[in-house]
N, C-alpha and C. Protein backbone atom coordinates (compact mmCIF):
# COMPACT_ATOMS: atom_id res chain seq x y z
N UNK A 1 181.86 155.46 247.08
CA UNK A 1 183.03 156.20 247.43
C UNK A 1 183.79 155.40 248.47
N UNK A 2 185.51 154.95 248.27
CA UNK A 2 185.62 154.38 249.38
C UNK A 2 185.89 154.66 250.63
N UNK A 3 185.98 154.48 251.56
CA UNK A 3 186.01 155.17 253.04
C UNK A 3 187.39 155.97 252.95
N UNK A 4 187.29 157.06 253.71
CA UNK A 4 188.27 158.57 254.44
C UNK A 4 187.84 159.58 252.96
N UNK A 5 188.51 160.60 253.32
CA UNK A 5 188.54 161.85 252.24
C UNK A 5 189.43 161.25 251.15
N UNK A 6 188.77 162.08 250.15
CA UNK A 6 188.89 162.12 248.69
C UNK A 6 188.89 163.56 247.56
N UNK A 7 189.52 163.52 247.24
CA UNK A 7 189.57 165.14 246.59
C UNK A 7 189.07 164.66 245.01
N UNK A 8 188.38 165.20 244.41
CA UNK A 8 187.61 165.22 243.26
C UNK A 8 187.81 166.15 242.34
N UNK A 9 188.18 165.55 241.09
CA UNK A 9 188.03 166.19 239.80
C UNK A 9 187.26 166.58 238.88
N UNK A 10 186.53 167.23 238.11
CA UNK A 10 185.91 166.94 237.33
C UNK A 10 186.46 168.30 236.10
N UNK A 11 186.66 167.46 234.74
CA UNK A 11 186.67 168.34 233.63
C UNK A 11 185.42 168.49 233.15
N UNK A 12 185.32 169.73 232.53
CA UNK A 12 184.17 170.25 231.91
C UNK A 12 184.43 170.93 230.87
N UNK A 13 183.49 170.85 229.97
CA UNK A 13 183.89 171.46 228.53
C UNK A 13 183.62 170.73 227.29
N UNK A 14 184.02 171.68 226.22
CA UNK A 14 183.82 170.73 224.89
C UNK A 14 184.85 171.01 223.66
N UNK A 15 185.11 170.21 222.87
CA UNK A 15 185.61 170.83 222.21
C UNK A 15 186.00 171.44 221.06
N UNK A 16 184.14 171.45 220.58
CA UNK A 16 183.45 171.60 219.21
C UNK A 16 182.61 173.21 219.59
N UNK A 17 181.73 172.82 220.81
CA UNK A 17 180.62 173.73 221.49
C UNK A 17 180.94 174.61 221.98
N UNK A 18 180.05 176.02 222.42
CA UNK A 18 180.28 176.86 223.99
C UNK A 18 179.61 175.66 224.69
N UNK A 19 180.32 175.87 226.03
CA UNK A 19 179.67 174.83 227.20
C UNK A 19 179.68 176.14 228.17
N UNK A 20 177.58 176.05 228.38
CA UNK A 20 176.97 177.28 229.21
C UNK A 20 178.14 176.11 231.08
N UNK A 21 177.54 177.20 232.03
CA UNK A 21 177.79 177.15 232.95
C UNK A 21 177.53 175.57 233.63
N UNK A 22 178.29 175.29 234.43
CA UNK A 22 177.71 173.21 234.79
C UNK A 22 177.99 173.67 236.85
N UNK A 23 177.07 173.37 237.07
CA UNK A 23 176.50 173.02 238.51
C UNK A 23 176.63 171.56 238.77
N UNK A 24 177.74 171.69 239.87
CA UNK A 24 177.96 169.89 240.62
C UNK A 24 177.47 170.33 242.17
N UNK A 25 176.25 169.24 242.10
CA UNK A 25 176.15 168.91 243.96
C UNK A 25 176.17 167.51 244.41
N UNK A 26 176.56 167.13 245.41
CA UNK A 26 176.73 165.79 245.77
C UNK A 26 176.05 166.12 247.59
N UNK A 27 175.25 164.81 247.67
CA UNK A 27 174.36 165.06 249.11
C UNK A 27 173.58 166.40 248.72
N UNK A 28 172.78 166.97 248.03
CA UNK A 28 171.98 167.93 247.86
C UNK A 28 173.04 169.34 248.39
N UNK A 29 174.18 168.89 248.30
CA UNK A 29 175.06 170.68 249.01
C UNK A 29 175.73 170.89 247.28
N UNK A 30 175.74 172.46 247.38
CA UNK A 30 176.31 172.58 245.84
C UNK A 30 178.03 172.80 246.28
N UNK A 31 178.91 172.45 245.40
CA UNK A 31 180.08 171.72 245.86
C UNK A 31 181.08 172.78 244.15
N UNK A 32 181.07 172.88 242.81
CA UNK A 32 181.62 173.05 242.17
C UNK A 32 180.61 173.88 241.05
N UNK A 33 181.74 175.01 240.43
CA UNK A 33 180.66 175.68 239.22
C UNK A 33 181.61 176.38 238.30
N UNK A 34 180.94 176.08 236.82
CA UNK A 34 182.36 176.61 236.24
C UNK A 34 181.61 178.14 235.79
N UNK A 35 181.89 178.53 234.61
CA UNK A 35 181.95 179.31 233.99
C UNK A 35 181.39 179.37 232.85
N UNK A 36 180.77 180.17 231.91
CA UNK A 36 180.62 179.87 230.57
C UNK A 36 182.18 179.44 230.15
N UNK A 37 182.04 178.42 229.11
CA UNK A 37 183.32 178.25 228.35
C UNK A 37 183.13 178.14 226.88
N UNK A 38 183.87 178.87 225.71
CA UNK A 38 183.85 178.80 224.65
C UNK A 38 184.06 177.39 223.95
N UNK A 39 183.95 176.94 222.43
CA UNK A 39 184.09 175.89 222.11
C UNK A 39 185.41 175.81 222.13
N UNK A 40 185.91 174.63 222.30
CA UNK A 40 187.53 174.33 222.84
C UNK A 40 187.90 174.65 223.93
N UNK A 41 187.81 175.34 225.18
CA UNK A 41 187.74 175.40 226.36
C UNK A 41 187.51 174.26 226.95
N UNK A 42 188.31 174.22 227.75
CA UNK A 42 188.09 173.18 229.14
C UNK A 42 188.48 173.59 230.53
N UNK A 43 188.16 173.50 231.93
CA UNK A 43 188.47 173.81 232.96
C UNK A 43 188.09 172.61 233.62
N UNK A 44 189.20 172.40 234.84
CA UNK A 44 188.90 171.75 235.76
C UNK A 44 188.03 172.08 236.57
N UNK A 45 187.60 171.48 237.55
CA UNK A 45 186.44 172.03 238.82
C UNK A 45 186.92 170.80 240.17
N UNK A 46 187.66 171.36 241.38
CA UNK A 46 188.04 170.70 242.37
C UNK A 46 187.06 170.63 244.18
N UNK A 47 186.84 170.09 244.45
CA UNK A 47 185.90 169.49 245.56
C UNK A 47 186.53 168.31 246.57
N UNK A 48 186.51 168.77 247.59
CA UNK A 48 186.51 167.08 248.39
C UNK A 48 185.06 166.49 248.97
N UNK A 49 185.35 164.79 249.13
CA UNK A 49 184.29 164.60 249.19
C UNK A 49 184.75 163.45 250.53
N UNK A 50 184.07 163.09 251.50
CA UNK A 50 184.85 162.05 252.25
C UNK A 50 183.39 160.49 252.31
N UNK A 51 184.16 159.57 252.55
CA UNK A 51 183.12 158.73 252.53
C UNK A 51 183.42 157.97 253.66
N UNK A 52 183.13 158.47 255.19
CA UNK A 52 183.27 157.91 255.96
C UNK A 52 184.40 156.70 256.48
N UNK A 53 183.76 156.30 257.49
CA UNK A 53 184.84 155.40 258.18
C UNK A 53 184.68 154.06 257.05
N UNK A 54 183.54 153.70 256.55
CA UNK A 54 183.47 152.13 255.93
C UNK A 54 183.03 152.50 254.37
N UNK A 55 183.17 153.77 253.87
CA UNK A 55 182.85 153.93 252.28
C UNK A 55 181.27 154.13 252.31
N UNK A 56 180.82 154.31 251.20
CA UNK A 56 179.49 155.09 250.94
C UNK A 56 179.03 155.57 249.34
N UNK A 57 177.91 155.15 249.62
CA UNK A 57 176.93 155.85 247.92
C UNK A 57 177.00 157.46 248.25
N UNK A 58 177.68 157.61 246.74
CA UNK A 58 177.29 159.53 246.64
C UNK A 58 176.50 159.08 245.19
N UNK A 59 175.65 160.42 245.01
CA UNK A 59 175.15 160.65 243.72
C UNK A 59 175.29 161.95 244.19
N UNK A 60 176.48 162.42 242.67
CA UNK A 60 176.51 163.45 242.17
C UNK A 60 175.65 164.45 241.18
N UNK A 61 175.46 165.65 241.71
CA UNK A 61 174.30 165.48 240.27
C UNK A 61 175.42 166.84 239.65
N UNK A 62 174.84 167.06 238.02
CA UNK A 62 175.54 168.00 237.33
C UNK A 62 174.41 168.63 236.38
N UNK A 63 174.55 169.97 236.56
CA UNK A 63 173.34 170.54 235.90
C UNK A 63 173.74 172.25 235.07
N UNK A 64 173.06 172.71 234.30
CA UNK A 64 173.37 173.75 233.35
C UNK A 64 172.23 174.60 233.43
N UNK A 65 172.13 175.78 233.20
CA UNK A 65 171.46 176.80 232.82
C UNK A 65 170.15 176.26 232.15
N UNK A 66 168.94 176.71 232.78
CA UNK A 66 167.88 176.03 232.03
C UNK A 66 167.93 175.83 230.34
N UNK A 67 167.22 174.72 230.18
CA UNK A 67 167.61 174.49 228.38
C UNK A 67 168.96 174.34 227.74
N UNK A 68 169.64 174.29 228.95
CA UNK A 68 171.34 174.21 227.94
C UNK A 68 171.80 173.12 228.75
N UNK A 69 172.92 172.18 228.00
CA UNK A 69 173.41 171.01 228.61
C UNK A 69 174.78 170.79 228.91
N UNK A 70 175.09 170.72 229.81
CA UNK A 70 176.43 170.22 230.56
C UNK A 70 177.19 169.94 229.82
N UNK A 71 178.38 170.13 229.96
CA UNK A 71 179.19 168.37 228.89
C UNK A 71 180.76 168.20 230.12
N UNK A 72 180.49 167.05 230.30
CA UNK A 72 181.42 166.33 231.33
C UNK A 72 182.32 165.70 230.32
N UNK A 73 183.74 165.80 230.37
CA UNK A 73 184.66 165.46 229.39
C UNK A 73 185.41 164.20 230.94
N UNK A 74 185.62 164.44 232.04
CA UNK A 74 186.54 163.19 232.56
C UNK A 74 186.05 162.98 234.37
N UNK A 75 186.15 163.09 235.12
CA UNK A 75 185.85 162.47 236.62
C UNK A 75 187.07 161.91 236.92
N UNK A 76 187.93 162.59 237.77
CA UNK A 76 188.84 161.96 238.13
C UNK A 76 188.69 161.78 240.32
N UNK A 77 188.62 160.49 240.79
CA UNK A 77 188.59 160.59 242.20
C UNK A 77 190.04 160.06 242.61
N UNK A 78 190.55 160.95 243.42
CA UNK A 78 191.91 160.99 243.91
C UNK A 78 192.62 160.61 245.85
């Protein structure tokens, strides 16, 4: 991430599938959560994230309802 604040995008969805619910945490804090969404549905999901004075590793993680799977359509960092 490069250094100061950053506001974060992420689309979610599909557009064949239902896409169950998607859980984003970044640094182990939970940060974004959508919704069930039907097949063809999409929603954004908005977060800031800052990466210090000299930039920094994030790992984001993204996760779904036990047994059901995410689907990440774009990542936009702004």
């Amino acid at each position: 991430m490069p250094a100061g604040g950053h506001d974060v995008f992420v689309l979610v969805g599909d557009a064949t599938v239902d896409s169950h619910p998607t859980y984003i945490r970044a640094d182990t804090a939970p940060f974004a959560e959508s919704g069930h969404l039907a097949g063809g549905e999409f929603t954004w999901l908005h977060f800031a994230l800052d990466g210090g004075s000299t930039g920094r590793e994030v790992d984001l993680e993204l996760a779904s309802v036990p047994d059901e799977q995410w689907h990440l359509a774009a990542l936009l960092l702004r």
